[in-house]
N, C-alpha and C. Protein backbone atom coordinates (compact mmCIF):
# COMPACT_ATOMS: atom_id res chain seq x y z
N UNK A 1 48.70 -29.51 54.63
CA UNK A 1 49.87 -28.66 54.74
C UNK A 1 50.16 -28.37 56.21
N UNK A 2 51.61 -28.57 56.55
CA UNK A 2 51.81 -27.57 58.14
C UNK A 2 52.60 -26.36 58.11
N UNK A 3 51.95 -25.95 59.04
CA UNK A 3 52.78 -25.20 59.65
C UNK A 3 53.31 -24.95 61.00
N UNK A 4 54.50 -24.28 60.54
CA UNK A 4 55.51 -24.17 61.75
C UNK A 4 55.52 -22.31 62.64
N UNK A 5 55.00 -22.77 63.50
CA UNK A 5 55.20 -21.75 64.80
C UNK A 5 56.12 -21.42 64.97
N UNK A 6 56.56 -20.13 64.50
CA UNK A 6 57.39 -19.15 64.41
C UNK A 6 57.73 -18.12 65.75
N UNK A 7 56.43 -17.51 66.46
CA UNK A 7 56.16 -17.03 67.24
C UNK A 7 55.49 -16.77 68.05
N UNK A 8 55.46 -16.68 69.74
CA UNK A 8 54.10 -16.46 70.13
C UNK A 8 53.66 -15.05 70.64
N UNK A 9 53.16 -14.45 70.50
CA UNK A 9 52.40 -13.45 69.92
C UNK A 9 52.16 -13.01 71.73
N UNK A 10 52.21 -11.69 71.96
CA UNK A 10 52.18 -10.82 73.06
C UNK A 10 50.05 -11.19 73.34
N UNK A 11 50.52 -11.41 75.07
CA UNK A 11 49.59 -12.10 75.51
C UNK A 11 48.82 -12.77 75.26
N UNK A 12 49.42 -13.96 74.37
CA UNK A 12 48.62 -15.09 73.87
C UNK A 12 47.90 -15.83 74.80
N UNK A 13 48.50 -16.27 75.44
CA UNK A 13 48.05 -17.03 76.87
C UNK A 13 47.70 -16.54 78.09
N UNK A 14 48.07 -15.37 78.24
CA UNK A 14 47.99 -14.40 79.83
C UNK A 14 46.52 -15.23 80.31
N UNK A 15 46.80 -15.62 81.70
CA UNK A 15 45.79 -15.49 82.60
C UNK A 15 45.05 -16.52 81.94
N UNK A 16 45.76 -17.90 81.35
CA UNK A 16 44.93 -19.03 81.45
C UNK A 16 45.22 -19.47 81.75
N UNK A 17 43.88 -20.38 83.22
CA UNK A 17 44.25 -20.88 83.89
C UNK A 17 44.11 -22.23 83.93
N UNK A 18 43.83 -22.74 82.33
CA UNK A 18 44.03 -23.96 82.21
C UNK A 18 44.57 -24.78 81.68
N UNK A 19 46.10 -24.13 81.30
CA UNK A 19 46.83 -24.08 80.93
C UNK A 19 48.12 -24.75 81.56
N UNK A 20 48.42 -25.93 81.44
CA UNK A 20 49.58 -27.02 82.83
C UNK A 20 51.16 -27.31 82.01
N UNK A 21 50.64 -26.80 81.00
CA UNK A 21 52.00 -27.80 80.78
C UNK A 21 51.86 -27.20 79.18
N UNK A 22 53.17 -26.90 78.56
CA UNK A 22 53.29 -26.32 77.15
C UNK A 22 54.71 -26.92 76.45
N UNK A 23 54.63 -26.95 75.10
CA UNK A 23 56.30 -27.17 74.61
C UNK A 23 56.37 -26.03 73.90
N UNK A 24 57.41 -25.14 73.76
CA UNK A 24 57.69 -24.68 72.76
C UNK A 24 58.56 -25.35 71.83
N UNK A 25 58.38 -25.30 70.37
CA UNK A 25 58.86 -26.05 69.43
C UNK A 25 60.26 -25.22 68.93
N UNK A 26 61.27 -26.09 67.95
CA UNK A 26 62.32 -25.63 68.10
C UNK A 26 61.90 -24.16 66.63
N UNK A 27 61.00 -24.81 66.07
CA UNK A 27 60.70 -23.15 65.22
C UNK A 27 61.17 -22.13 65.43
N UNK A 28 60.30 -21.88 66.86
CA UNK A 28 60.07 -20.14 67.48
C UNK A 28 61.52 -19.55 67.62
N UNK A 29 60.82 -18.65 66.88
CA UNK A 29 62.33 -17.35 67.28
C UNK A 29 61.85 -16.45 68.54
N UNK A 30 60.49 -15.80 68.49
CA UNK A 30 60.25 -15.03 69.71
C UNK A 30 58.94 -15.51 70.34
N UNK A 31 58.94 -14.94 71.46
CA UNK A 31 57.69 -15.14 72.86
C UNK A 31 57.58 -13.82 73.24
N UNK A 32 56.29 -13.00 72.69
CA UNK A 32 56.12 -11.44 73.10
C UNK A 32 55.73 -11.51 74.56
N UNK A 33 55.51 -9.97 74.81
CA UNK A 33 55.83 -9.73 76.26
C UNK A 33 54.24 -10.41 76.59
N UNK A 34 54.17 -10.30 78.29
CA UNK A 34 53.25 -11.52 78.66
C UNK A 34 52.65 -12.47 78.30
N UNK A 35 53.46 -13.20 77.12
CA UNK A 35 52.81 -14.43 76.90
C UNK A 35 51.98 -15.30 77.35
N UNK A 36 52.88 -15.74 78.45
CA UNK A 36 52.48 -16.78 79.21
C UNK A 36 51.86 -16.30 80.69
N UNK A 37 51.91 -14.89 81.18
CA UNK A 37 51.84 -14.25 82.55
C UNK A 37 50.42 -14.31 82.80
N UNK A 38 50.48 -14.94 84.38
CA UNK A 38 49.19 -15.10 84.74
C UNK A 38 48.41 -16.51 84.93
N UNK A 39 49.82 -17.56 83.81
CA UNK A 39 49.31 -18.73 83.69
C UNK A 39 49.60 -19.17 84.75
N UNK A 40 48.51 -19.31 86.12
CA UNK A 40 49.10 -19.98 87.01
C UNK A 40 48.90 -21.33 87.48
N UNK A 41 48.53 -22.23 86.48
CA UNK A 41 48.83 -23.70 86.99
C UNK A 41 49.66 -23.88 86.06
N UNK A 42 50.51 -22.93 85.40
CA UNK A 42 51.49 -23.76 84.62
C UNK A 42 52.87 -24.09 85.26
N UNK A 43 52.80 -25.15 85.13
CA UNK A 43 53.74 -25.98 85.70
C UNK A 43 54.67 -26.32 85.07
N UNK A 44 54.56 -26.91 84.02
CA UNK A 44 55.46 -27.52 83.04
C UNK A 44 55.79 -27.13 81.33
N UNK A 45 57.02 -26.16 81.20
CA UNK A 45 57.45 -25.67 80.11
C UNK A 45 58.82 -26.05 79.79
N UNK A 46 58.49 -27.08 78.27
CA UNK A 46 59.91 -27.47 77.96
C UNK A 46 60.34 -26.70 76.64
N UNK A 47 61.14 -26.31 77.09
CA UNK A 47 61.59 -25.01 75.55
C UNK A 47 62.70 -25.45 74.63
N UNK A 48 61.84 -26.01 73.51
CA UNK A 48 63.06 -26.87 72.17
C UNK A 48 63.89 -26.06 71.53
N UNK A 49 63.34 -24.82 71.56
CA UNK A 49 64.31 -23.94 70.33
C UNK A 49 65.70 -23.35 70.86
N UNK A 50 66.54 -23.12 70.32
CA UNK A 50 67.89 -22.69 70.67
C UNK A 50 68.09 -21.24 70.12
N UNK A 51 66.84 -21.05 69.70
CA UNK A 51 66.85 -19.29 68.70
C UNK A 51 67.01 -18.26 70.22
N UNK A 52 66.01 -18.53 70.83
CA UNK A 52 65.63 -17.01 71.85
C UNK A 52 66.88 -16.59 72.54
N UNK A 53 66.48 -15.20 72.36
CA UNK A 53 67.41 -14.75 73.31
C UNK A 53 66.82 -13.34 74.46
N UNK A 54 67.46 -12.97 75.28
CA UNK A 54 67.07 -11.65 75.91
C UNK A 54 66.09 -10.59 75.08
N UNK A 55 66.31 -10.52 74.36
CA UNK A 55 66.04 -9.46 73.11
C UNK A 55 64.23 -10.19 72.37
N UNK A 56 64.68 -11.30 72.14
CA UNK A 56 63.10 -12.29 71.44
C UNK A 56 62.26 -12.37 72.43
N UNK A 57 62.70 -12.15 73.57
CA UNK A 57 61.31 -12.92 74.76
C UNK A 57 61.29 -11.70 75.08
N UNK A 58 59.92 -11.08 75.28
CA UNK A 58 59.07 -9.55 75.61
C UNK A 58 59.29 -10.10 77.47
N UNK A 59 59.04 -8.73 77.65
CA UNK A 59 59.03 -8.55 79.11
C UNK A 59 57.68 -8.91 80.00
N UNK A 60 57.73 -9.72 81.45
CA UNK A 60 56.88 -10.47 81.98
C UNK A 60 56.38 -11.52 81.27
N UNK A 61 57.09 -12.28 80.07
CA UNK A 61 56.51 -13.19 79.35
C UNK A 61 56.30 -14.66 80.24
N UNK A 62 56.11 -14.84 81.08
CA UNK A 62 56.40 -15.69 82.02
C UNK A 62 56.25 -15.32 83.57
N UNK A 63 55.77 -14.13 83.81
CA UNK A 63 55.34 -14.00 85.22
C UNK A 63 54.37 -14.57 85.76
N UNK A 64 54.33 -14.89 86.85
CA UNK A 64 53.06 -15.45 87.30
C UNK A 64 52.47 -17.16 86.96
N UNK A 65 53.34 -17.62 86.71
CA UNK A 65 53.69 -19.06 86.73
C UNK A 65 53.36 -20.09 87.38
N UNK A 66 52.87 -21.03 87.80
CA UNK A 66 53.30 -21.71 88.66
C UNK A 66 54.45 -21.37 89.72
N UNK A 67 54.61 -21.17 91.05
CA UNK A 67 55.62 -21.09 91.35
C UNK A 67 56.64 -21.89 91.46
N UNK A 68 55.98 -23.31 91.73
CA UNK A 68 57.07 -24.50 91.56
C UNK A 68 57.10 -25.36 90.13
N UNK A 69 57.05 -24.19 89.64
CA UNK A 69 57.11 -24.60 88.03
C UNK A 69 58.69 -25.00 87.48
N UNK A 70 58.72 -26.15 86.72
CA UNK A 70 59.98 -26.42 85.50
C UNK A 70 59.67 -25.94 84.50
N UNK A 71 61.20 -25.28 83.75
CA UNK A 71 61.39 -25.43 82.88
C UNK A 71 62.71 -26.38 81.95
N UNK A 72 62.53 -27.11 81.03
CA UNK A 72 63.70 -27.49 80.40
C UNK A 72 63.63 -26.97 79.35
N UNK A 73 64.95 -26.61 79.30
CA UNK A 73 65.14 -25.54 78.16
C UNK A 73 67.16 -26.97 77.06
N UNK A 74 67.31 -26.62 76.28
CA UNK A 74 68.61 -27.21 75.27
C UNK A 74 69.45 -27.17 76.30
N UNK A 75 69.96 -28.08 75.88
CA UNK A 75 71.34 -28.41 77.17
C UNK A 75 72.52 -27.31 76.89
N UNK A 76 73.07 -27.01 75.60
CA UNK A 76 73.76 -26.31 74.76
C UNK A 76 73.11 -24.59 75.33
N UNK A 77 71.75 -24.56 75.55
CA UNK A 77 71.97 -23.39 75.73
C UNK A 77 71.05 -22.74 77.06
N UNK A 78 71.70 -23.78 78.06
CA UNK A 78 71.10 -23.66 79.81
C UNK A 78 71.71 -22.72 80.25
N UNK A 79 72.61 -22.72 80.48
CA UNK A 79 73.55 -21.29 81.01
C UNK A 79 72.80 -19.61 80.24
N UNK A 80 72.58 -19.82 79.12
CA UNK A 80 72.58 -18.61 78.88
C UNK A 80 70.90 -18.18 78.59
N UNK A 81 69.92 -19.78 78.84
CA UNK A 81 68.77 -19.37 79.06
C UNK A 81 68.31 -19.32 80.62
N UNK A 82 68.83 -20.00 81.40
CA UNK A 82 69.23 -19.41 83.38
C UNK A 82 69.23 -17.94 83.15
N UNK A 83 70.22 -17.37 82.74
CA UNK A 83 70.43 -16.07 82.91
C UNK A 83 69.40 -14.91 82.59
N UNK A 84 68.93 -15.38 81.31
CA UNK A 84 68.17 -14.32 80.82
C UNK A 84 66.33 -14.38 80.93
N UNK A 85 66.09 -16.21 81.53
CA UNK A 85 64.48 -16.19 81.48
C UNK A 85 64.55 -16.04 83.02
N UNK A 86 65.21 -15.62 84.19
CA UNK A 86 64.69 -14.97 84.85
C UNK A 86 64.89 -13.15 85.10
N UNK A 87 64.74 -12.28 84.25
CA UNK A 87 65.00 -11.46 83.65
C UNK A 87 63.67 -11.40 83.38
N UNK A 88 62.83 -12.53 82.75
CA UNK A 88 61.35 -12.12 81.89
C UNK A 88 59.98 -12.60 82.91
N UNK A 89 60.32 -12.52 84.36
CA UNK A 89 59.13 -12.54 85.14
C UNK A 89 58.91 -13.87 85.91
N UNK A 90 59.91 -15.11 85.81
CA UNK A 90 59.89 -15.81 86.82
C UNK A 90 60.08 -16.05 88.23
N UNK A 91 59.53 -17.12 88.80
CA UNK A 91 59.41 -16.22 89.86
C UNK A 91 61.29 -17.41 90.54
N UNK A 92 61.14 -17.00 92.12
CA UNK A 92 62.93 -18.02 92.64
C UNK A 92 62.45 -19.36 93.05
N UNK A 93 61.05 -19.81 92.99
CA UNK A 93 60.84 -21.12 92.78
C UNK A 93 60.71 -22.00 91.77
N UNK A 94 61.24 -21.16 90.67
CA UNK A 94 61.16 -21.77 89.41
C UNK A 94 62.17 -22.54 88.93
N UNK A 95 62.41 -23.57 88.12
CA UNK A 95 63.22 -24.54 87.98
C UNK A 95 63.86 -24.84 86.54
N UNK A 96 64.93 -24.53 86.31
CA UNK A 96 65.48 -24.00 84.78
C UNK A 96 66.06 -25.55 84.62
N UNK A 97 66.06 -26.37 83.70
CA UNK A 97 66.60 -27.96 83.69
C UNK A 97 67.50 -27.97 82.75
């Protein structure tokens, strides 16, 4: 049986540092607050889902990053994930695709 990843769960990942590279799948509706913060060799986050918004992604979920980190996020919804995932703790070397 599978299952589908719905959400990732407030500081799932914080502060692993071995951690390079992640997809989020188009499942997920939310990413609680510091998810990902702290991960600092992460480099590479490609984000499939078209659900999130300001409101689904917790605060600092993404601080502490890689600084010359990518992300690619849906083409359909770049503009309005630019706007709002630096809002959740990225840093201005970060790279929205």
């Amino acid at each position: 049986m599978k299952y589908q990843v719905t959400s990732i769960a407030a500081k799932a990942f914080a502060n692993n540092k071995k951690l390079t590279k992640i997809v989020i799948p188009a499942s997920v509706r939310s990413i609680g607050k510091q998810a990902f913060s702290g991960c600092k060799n992460l480099k590479s986050i490609t984000i499939k889902t078209t659900y999130l918004t300001k409101k689904s992604i917790g605060a600092k979920a993404f601080k502490g990053i890689h600084a010359k980190a990518t992300i690619k996020v849906p083409k359909k919804q770049k503009k309005a994930y630019q706007k709002f995932l630096k809002t959740k703790g990225i840093g201005k070397g970060v790279k929205i695709k």
